[in-house]
Protein backbone atom coordinates (compact mmCIF):
# COMPACT_ATOMS: atom_id res chain seq x y z
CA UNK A 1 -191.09 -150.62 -61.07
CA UNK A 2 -190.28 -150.24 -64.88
CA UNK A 3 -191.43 -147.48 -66.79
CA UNK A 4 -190.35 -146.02 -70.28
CA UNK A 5 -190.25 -142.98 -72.13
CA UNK A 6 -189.61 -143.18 -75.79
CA UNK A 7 -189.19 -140.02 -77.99
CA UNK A 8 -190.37 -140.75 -81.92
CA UNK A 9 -189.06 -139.23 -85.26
CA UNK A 10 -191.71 -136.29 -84.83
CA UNK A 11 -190.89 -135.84 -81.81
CA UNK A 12 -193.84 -137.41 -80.08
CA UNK A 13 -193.26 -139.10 -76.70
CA UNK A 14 -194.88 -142.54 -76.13
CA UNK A 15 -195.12 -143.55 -72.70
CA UNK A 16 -194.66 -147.47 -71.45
CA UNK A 17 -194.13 -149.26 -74.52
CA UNK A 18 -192.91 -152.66 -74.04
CA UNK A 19 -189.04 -152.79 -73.85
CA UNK A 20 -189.11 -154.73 -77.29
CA UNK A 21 -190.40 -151.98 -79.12
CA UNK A 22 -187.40 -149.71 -77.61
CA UNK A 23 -185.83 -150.31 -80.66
CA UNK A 24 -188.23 -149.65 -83.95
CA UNK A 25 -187.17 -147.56 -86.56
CA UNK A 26 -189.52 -144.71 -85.91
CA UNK A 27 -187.66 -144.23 -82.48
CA UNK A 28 -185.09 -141.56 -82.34
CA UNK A 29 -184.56 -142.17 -78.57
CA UNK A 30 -185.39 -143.57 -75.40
CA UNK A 31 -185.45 -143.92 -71.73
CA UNK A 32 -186.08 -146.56 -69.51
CA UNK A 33 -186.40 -145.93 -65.25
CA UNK A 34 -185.83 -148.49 -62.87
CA UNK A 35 -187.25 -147.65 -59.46
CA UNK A 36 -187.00 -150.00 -56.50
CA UNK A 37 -187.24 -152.79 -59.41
CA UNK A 38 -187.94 -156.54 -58.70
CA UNK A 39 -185.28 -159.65 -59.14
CA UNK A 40 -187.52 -160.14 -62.31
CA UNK A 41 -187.15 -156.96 -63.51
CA UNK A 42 -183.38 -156.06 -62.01
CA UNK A 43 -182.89 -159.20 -64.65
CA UNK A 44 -183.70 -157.49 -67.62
CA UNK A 45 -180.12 -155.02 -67.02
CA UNK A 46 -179.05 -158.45 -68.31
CA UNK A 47 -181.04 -160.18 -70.61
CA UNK A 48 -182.59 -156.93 -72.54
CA UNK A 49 -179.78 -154.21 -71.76
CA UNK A 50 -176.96 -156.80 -71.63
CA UNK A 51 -174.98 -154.22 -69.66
CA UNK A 52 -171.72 -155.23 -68.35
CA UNK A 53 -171.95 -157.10 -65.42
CA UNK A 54 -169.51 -154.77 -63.22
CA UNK A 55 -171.83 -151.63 -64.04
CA UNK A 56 -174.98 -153.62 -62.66
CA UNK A 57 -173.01 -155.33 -59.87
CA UNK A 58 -172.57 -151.78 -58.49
CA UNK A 59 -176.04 -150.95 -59.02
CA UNK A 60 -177.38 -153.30 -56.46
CA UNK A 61 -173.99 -152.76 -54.07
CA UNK A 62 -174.59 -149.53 -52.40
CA UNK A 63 -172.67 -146.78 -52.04
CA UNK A 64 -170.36 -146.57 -54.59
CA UNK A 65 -168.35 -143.17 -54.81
CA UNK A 66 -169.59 -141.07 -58.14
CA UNK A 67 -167.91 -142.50 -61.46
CA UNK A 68 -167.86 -142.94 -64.56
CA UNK A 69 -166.46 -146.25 -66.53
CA UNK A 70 -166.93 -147.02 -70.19
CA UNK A 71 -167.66 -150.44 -71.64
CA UNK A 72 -168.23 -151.68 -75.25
CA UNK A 73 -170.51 -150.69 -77.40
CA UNK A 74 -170.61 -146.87 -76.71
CA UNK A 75 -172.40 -147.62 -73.11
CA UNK A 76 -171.08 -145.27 -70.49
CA UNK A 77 -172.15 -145.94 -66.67
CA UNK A 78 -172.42 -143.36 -64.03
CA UNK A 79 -172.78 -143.23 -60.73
CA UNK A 80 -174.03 -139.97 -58.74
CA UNK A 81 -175.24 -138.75 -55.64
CA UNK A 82 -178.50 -137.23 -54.59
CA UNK A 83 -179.10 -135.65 -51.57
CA UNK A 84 -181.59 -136.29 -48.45
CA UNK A 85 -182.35 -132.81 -47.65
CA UNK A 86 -183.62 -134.37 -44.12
CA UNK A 87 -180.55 -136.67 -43.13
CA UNK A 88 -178.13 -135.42 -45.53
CA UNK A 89 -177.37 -138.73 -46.37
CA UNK A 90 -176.11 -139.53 -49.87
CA UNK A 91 -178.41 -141.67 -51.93
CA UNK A 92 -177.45 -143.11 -55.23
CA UNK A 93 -178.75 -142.56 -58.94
CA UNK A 94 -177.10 -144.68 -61.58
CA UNK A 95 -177.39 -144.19 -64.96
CA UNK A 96 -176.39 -145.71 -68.19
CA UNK A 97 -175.75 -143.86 -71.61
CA UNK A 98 -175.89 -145.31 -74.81
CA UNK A 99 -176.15 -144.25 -78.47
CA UNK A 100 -179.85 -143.81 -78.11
CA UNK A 101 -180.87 -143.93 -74.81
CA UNK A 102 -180.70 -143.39 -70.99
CA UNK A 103 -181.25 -146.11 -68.70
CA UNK A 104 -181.79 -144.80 -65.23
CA UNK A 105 -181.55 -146.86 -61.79
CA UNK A 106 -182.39 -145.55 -58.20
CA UNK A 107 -183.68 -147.99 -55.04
CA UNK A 108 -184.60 -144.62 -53.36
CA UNK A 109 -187.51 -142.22 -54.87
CA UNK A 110 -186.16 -139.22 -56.85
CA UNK A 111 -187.81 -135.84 -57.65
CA UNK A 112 -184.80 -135.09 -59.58
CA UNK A 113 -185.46 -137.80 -62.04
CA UNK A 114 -189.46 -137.42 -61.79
CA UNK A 115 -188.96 -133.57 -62.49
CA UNK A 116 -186.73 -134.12 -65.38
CA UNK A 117 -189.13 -137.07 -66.66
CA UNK A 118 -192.14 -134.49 -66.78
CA UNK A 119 -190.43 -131.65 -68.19
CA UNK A 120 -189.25 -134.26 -71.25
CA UNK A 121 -192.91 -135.44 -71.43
CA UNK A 122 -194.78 -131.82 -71.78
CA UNK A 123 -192.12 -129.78 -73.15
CA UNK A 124 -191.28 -130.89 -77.13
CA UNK A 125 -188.26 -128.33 -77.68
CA UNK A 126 -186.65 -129.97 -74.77
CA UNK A 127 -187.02 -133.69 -76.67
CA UNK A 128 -185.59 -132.87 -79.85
CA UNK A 129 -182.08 -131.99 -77.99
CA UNK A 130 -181.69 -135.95 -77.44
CA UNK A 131 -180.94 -138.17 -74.76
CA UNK A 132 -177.80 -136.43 -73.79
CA UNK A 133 -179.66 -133.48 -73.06
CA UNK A 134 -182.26 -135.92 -70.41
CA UNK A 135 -179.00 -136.82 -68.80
CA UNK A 136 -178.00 -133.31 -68.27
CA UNK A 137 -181.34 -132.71 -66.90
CA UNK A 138 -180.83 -135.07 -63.83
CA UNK A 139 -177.62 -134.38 -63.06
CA UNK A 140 -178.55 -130.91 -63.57
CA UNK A 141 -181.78 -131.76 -61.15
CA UNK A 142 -179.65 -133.58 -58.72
CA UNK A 143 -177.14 -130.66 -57.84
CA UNK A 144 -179.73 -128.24 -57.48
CA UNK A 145 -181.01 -129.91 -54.91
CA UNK A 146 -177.67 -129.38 -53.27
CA UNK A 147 -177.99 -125.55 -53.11
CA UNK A 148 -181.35 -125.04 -50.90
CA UNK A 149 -178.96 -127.34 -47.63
CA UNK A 150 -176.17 -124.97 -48.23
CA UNK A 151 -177.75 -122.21 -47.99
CA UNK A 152 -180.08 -123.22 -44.93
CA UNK A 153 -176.62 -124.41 -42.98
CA UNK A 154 -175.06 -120.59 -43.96
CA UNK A 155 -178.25 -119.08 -42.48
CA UNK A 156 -178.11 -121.13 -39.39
CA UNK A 157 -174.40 -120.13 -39.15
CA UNK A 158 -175.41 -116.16 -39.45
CA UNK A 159 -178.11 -116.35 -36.53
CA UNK A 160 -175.39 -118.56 -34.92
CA UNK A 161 -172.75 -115.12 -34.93
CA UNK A 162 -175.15 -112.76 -34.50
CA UNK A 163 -176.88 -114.95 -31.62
CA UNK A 164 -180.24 -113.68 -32.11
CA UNK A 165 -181.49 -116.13 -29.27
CA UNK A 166 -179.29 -114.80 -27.46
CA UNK A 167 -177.99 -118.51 -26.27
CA UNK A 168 -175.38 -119.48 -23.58
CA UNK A 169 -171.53 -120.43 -24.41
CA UNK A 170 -172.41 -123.71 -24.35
CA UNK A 171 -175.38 -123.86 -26.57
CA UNK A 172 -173.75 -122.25 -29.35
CA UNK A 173 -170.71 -124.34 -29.07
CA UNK A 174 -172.93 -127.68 -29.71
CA UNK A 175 -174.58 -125.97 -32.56
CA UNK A 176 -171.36 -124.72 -33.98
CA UNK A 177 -170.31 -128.61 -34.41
CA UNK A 178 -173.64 -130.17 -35.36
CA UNK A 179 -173.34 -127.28 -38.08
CA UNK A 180 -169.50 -128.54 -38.79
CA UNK A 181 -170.58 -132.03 -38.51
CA UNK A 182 -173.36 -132.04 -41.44
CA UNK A 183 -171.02 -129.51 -43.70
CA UNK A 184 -168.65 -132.43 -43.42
CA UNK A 185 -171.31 -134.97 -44.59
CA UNK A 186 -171.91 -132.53 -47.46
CA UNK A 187 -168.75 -132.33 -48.37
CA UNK A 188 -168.10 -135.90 -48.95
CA UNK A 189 -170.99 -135.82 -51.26
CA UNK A 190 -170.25 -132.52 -53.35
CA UNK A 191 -166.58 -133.22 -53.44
CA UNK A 192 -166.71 -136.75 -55.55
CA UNK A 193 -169.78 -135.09 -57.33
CA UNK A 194 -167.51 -132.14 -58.64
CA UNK A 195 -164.43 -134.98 -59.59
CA UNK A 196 -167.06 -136.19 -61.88
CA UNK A 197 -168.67 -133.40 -63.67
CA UNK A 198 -164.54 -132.48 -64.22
CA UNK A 199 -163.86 -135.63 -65.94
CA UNK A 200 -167.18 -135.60 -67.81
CA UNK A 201 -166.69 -132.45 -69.35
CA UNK A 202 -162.90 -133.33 -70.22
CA UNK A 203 -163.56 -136.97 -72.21
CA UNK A 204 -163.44 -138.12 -75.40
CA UNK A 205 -164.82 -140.70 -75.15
CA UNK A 206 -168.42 -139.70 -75.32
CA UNK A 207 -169.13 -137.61 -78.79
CA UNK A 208 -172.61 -136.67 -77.74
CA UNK A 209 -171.11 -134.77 -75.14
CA UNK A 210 -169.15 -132.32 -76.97
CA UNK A 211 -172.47 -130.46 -78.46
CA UNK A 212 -173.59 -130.27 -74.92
CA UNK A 213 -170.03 -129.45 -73.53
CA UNK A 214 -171.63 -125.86 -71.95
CA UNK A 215 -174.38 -127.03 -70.11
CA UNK A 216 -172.66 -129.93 -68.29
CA UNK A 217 -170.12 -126.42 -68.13
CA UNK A 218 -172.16 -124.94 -66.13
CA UNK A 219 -173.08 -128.04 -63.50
CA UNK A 220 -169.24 -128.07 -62.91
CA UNK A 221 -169.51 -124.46 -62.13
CA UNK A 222 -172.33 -124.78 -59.75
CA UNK A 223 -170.25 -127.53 -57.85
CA UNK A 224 -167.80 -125.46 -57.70
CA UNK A 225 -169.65 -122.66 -56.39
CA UNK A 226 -170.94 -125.68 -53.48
CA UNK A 227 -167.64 -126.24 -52.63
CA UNK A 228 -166.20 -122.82 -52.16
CA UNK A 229 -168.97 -121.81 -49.92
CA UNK A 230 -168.54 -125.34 -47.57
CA UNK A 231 -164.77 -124.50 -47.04
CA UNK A 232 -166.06 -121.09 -46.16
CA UNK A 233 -168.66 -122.28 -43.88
CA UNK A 234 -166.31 -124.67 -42.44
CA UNK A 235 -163.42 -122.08 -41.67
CA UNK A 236 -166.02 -119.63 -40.02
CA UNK A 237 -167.30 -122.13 -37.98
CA UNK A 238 -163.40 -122.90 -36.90
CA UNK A 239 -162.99 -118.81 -36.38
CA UNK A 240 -166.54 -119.04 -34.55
CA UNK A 241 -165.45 -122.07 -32.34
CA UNK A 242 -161.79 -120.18 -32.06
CA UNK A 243 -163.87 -116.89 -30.94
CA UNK A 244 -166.24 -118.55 -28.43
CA UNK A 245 -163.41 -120.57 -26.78
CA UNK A 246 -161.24 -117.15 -26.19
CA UNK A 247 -164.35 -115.60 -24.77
CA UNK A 248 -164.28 -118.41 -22.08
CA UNK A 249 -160.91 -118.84 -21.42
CA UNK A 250 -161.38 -114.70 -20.47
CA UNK A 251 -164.34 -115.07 -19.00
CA UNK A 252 -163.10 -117.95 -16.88
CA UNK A 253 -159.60 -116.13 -16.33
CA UNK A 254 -161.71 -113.17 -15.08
CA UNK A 255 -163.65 -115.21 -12.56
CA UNK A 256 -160.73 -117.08 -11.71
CA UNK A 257 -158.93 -113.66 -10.92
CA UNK A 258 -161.38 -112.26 -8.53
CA UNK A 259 -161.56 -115.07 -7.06
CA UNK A 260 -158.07 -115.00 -6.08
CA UNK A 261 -158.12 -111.35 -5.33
CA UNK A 262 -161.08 -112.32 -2.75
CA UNK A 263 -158.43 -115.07 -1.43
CA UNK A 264 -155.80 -112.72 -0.98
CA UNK A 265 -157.23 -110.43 1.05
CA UNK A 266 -158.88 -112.85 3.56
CA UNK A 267 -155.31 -114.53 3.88
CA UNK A 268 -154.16 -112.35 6.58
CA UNK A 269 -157.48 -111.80 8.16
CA UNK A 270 -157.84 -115.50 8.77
CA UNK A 271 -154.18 -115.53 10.08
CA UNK A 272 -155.11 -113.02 12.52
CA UNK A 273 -158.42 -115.01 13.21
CA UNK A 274 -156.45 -118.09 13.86
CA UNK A 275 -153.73 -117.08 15.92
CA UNK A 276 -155.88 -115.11 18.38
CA UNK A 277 -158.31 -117.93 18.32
CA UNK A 278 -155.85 -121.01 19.93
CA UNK A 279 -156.68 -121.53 23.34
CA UNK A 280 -153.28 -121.15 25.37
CA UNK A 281 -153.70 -118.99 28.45
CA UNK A 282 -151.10 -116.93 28.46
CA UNK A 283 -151.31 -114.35 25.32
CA UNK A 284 -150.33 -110.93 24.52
CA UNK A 285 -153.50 -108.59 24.91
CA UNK A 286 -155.73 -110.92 25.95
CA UNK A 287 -156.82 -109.79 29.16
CA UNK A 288 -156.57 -105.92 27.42
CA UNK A 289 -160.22 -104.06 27.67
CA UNK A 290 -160.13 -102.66 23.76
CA UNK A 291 -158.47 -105.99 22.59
CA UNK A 292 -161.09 -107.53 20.93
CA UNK A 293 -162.23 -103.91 18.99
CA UNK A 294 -158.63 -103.13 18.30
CA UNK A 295 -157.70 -106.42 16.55
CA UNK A 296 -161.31 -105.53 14.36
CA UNK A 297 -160.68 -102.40 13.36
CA UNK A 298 -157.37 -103.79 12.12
CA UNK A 299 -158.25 -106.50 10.21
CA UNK A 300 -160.67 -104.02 8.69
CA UNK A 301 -157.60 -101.80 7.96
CA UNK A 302 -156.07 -104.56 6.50
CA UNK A 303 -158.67 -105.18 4.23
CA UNK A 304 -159.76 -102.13 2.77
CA UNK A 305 -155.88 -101.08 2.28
CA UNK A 306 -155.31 -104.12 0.16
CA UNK A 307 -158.81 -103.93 -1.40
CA UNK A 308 -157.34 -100.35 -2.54
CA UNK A 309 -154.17 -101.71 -3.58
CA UNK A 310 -155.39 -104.38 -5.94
CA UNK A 311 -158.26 -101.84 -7.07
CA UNK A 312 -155.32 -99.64 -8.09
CA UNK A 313 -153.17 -101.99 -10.38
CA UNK A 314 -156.39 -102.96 -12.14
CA UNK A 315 -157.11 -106.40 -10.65
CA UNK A 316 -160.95 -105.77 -10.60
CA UNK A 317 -161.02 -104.95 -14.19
């Protein structure tokens, strides 16, 4: 699907002109949206746009890392990354800017672009800052939608330390690295997107830019802000995983302890069982009335003393 969006002299926006018309003098700028488009009308990147044929070879060859490449003829390409706020998958949004105009191309549906083409259409102070300005909007659009992710990863993290659910060991552990897991697929998404607002706002090769300069400013900030809370999500899941682990390892050591406490103690007891338990007929105090009670109450003896000994050094604690 083609559509267009074409900004007059006065300000007045004209929607779906044919692409020929684009370029009448009573146009002061354009844009042009390619969603999901046809072979027929993937063509017309070609024959109408003439684009360079690297910029709309990695159009259709998905997923390029976020760019952006000048050709001749004051056309600048760029790639950049949306967001699906279900899979967290990266999906692409290429754009080209020329003197005029924006040309726009996405395989996937975007409410970043469909937000920025309504607030263009109904709002007229936001048309007279030029095509520049629409491609602010977008990007601006697309790493918004970056922030509501974040922030719903952080508060999974929080309930996650303060274990509201009050979960086992292991439960938070697997949540802990499915958490780590998607901050790492965001990551490779803000990252490249941050490399590119950075070089944006530092070229000279695009003069529209520079009376823009602050508001593409302030995406680069916003990135920035991304990335500073991932790392910090990331290291308090480490200190999170770190703290869990400990608590097992002392949990486990605890067990393990009083478990060999328990061991201990039966040692001689079963030594005592054993030996008076072979069957030779000739053994001391076996034929003795209070044998059997005597060899009881000492094992008994035996155990509480030791019981009381390893009580005493702190074993049980």
């Amino acid at each position: 699907m083609i559509r267009s969006l074409a900004i007059t002299t006065d300000f007045t926006v004209l929607h779906d002109i044919p692409l020929q018309q684009l370029n009448d003098a009573n146009i002061k700028w354009y844009w042009v949206d390619f969603h999901h488009p046809s072979e027929e009308e993937a063509l017309l990147l070609k024959d109408h746009f003439r684009f360079h044929p690297l910029a709309i070879e990695d159009c259709f060859y998905l997923l390029q890392r976020p760019k952006m490449d000048h050709y001749d003829e004051n056309v600048h390409f760029f790639v950049m990354h949306a967001m699906n706020a279900k899979t967290l998958d990266a999906e692409e949004v290429d754009m080209f800017l020329g003197r005029n105009f924006i040309v726009t191309f996405h395989l996937h549906a975007s409410r970043e672009i469909e937000d920025a083409w309504c607030r263009l259409s109904e709002q007229e102070n936001l048309r007279s800052e030029g095509h520049v300005y629409a491609a602010y909007l977008v990007l601006d659009n697309l790493v918004d939608q970056y922030f509501p992710v974040v922030y719903q990863l952080e508060d999974q993290l929080n309930e996650i330390e303060n274990n509201v659910h009050s979960e086992s060991i292991e439960v938070l552990m697997n949540d802990i690295f499915e958490i780590r897991s998607k901050l790492l697929k965001i990551r490779r998404t803000i990252v490249p997107m941050r490399d590119l607002l950075y070089r944006v706002i530092n070229t000279e090769r695009i003069e529209q830019f520079r009376e823009h300069i602050v508001f593409f400013t302030d995406i680069h900030d916003h990135l920035l802000k991304l990335s500073e809370m991932i790392e910090s999500n990331r290291d308090m899941t480490a200190d999170m995983r770190d703290s869990y682990i400990s608590l097992n390892s002392n949990r486990m050591n605890s067990i393990m302890k009083t478990l060999t406490v328990i061991t201990t103690i039966f040692m001689p007891l079963t030594f005592i069982a054993g030996l008076y338990g072979m069957n030779f007929a000739y053994m001391p105090e076996l034929q003795w009335h209070w044998g059997y009670f005597a060899i009881l109450i000492i094992m008994f003896g035996i155990g509480i003393g030791m019981f009381a000994w390893f009580w005493k050094k702190g074993w049980f604690k």
